[in-house]
N, C-alpha and C. Protein backbone atom coordinates (compact mmCIF):
# COMPACT_ATOMS: atom_id res chain seq x y z
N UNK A 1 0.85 -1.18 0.00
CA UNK A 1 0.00 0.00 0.00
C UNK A 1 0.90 1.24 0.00
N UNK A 2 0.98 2.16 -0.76
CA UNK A 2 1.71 3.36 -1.03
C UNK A 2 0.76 4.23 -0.27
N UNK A 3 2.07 5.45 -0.18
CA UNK A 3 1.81 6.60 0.84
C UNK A 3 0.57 7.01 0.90
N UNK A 4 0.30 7.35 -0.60
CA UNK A 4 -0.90 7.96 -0.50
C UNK A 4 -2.38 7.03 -0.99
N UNK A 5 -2.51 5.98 -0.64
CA UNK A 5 -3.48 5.03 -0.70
C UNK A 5 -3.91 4.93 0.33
N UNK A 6 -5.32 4.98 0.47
CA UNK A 6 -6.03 4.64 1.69
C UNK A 6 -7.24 3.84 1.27
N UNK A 7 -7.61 3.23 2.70
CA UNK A 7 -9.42 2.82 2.42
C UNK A 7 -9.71 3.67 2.55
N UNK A 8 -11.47 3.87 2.50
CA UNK A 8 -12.71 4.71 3.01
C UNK A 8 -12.65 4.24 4.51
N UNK A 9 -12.81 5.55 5.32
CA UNK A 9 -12.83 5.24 6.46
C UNK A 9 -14.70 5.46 6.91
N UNK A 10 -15.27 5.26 7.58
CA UNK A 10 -16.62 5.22 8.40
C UNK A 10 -17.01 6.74 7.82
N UNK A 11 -16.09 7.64 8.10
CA UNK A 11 -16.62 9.28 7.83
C UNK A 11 -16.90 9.15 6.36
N UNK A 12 -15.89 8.75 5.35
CA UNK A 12 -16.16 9.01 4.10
C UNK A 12 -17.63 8.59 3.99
N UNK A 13 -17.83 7.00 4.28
CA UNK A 13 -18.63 6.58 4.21
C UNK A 13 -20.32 7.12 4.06
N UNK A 14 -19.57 8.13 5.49
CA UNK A 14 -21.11 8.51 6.21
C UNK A 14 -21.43 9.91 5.30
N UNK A 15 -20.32 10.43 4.75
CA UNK A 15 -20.08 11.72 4.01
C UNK A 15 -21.07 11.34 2.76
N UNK A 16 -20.73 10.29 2.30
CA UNK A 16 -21.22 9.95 0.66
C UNK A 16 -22.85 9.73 1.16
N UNK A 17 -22.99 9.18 2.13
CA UNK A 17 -24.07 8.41 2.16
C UNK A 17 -25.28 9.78 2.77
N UNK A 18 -24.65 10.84 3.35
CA UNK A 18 -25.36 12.09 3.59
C UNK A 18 -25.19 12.74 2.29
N UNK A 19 -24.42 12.51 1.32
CA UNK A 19 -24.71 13.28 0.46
C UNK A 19 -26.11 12.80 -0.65
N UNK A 20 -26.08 11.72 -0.72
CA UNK A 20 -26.88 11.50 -1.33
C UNK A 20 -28.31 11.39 -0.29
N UNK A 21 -28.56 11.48 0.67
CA UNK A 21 -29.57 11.51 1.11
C UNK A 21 -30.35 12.90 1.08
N UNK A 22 -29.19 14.03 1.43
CA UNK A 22 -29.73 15.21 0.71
C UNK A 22 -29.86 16.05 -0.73
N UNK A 23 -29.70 14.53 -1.33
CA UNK A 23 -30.12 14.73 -3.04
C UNK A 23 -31.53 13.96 -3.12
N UNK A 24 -31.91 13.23 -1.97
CA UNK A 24 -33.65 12.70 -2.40
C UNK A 24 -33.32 10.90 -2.79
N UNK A 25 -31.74 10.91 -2.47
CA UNK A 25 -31.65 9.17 -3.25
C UNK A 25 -31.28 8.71 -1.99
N UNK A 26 -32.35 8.30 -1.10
CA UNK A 26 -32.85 7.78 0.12
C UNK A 26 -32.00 6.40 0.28
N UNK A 27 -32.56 5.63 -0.59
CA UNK A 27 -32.13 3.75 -0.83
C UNK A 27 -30.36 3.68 -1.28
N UNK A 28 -30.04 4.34 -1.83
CA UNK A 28 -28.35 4.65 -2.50
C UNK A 28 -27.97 5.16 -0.90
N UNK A 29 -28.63 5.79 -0.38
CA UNK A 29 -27.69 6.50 0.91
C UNK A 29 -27.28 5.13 1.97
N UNK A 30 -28.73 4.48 2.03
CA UNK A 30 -28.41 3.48 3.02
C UNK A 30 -28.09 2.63 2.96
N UNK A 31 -27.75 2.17 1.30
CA UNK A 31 -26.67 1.16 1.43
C UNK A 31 -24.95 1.76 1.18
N UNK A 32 -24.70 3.15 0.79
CA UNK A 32 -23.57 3.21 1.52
C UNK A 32 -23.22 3.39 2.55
N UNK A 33 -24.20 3.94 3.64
CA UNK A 33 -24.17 3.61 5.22
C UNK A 33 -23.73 1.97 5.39
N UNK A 34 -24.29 1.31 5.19
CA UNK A 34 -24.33 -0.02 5.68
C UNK A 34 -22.96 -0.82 4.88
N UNK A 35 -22.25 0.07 4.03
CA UNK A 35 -21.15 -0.63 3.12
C UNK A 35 -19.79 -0.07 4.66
N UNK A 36 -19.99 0.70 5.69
CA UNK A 36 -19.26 1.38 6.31
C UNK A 36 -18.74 0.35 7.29
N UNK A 37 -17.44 0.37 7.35
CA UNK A 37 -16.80 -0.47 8.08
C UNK A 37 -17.13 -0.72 9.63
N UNK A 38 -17.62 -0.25 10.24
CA UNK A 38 -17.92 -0.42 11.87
C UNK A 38 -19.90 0.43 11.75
N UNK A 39 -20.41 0.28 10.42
CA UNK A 39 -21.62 0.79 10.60
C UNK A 39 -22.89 0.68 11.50
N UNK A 40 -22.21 -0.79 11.52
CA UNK A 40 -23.78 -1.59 12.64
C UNK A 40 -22.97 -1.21 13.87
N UNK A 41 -21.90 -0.81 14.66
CA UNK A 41 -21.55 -0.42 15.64
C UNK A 41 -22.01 1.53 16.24
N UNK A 42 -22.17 1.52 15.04
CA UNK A 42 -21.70 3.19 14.97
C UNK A 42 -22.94 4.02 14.20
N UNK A 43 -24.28 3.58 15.21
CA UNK A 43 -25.71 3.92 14.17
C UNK A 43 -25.29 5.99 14.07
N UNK A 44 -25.89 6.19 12.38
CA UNK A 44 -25.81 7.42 12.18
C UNK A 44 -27.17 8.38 12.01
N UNK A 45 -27.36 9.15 12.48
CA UNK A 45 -28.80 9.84 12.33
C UNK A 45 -29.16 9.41 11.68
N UNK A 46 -28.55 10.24 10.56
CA UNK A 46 -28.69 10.70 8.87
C UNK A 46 -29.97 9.10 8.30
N UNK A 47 -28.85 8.12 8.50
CA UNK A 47 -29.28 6.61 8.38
C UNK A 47 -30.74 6.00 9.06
N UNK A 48 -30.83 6.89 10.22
CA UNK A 48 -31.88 6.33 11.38
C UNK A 48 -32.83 7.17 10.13
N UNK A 49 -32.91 8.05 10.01
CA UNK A 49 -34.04 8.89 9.77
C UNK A 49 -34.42 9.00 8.08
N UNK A 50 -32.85 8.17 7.25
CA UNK A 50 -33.80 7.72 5.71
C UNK A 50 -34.53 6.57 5.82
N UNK A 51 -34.55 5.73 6.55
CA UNK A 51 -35.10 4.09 7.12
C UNK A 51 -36.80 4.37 8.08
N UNK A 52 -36.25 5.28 8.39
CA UNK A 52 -37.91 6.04 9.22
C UNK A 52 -38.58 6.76 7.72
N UNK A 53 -38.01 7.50 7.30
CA UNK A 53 -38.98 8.03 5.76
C UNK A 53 -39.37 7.35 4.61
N UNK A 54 -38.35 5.97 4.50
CA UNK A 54 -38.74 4.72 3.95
C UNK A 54 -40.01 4.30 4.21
N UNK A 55 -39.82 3.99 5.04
CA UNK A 55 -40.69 3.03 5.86
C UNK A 55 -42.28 3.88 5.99
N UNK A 56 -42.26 5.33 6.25
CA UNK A 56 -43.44 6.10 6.24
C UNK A 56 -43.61 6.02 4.83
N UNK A 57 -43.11 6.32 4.03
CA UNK A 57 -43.45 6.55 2.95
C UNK A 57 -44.00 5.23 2.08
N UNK A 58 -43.53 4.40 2.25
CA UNK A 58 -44.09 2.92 1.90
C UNK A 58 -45.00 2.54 2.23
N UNK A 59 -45.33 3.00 3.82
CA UNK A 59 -47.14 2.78 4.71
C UNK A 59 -47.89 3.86 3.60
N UNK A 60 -47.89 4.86 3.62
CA UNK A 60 -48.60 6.00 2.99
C UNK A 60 -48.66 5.13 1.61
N UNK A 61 -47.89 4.67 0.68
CA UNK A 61 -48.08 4.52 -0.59
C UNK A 61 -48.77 3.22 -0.80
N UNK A 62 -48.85 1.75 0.31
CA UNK A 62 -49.45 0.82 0.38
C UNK A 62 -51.24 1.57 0.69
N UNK A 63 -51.02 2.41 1.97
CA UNK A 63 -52.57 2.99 1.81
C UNK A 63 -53.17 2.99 0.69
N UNK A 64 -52.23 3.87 -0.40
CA UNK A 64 -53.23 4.58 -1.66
C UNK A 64 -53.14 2.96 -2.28
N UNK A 65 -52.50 1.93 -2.31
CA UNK A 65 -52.62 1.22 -2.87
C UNK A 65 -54.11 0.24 -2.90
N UNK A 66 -53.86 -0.10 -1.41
CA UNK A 66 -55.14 -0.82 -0.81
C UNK A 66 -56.53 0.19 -0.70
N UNK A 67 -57.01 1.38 -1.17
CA UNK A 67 -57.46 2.31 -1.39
C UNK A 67 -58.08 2.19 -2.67
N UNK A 68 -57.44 2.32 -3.66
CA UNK A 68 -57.82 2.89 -5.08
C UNK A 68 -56.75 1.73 -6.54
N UNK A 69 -56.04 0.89 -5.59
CA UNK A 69 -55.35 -0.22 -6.35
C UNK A 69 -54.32 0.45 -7.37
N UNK A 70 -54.25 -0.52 -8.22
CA UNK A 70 -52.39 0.15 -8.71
C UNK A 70 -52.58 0.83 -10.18
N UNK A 71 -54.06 1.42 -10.21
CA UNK A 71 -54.27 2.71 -11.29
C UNK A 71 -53.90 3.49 -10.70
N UNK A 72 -53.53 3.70 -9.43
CA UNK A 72 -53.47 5.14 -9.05
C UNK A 72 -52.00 5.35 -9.60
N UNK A 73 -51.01 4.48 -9.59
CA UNK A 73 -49.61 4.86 -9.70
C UNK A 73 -49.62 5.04 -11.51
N UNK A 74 -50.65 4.44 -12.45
CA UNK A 74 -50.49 4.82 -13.74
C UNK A 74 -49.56 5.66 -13.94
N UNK A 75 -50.27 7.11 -14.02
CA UNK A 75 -49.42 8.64 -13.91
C UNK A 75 -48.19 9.13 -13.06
N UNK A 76 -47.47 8.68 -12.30
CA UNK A 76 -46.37 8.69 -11.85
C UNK A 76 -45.23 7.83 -12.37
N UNK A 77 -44.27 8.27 -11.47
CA UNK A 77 -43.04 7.73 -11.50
C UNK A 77 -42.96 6.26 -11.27
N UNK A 78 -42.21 5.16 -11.73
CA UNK A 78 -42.11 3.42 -11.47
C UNK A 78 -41.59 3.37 -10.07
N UNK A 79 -41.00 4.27 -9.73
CA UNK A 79 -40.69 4.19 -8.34
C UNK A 79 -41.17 4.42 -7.10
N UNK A 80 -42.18 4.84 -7.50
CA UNK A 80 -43.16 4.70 -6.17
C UNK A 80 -44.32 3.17 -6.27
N UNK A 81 -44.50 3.18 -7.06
CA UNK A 81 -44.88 1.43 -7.40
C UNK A 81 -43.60 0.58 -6.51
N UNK A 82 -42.33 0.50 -7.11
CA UNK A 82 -41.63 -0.54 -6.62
C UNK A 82 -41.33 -0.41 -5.54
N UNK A 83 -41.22 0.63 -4.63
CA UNK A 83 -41.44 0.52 -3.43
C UNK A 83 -42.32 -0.29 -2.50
N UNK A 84 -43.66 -0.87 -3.22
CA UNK A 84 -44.27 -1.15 -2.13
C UNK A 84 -44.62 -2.46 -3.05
N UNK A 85 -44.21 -3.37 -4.44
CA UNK A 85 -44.32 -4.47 -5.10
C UNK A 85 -44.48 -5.33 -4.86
N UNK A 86 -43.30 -5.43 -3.68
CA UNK A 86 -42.73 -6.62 -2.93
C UNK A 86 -43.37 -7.18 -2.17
N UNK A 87 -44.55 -5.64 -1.27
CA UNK A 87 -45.31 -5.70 0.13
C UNK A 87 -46.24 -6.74 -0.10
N UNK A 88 -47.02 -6.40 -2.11
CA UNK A 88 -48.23 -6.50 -2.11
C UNK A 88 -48.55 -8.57 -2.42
């Protein structure tokens, strides 16, 4: 390993993985949280609270599902469908 070679340490980790959480790419954030070397030791907000908006947001979108069934997602984005695919 030369001088200037390093791993990603936990911060980078947590750096990348906040960055993309405050770009709206929720699911990309938390699996580079969870790619972080001591991650399951070392819980991070950032992480606690895309897994809590997941998770709300998947109840809310199963509602409209079990509600009005899967015309409602016609007109949107595929990604709010595959969020909740798996549930149904």
């Amino acid at each position: 390993m030369g001088l200037f070679n390093k791993s990603k340490s936990t911060d980078d980790y947590a750096n990348e993985g906040s960055k993309l959480f405050d770009d709206g790419k929720y699911a990309e954030a938390i699996e580079i949280w969870l790619e972080a070397p001591d991650s399951l030791e070392r819980p991070l907000n950032a992480r606690s609270e895309a897994v809590w908006f997941l998770t709300a947001v998947a109840e809310y979108l199963m509602r409209a599902y079990m509600i009005a069934g899967e015309e409602i997602f016609e007109d949107e984005d595929e990604k709010y469908f595959a969020l909740i695919k798996d549930l149904i």
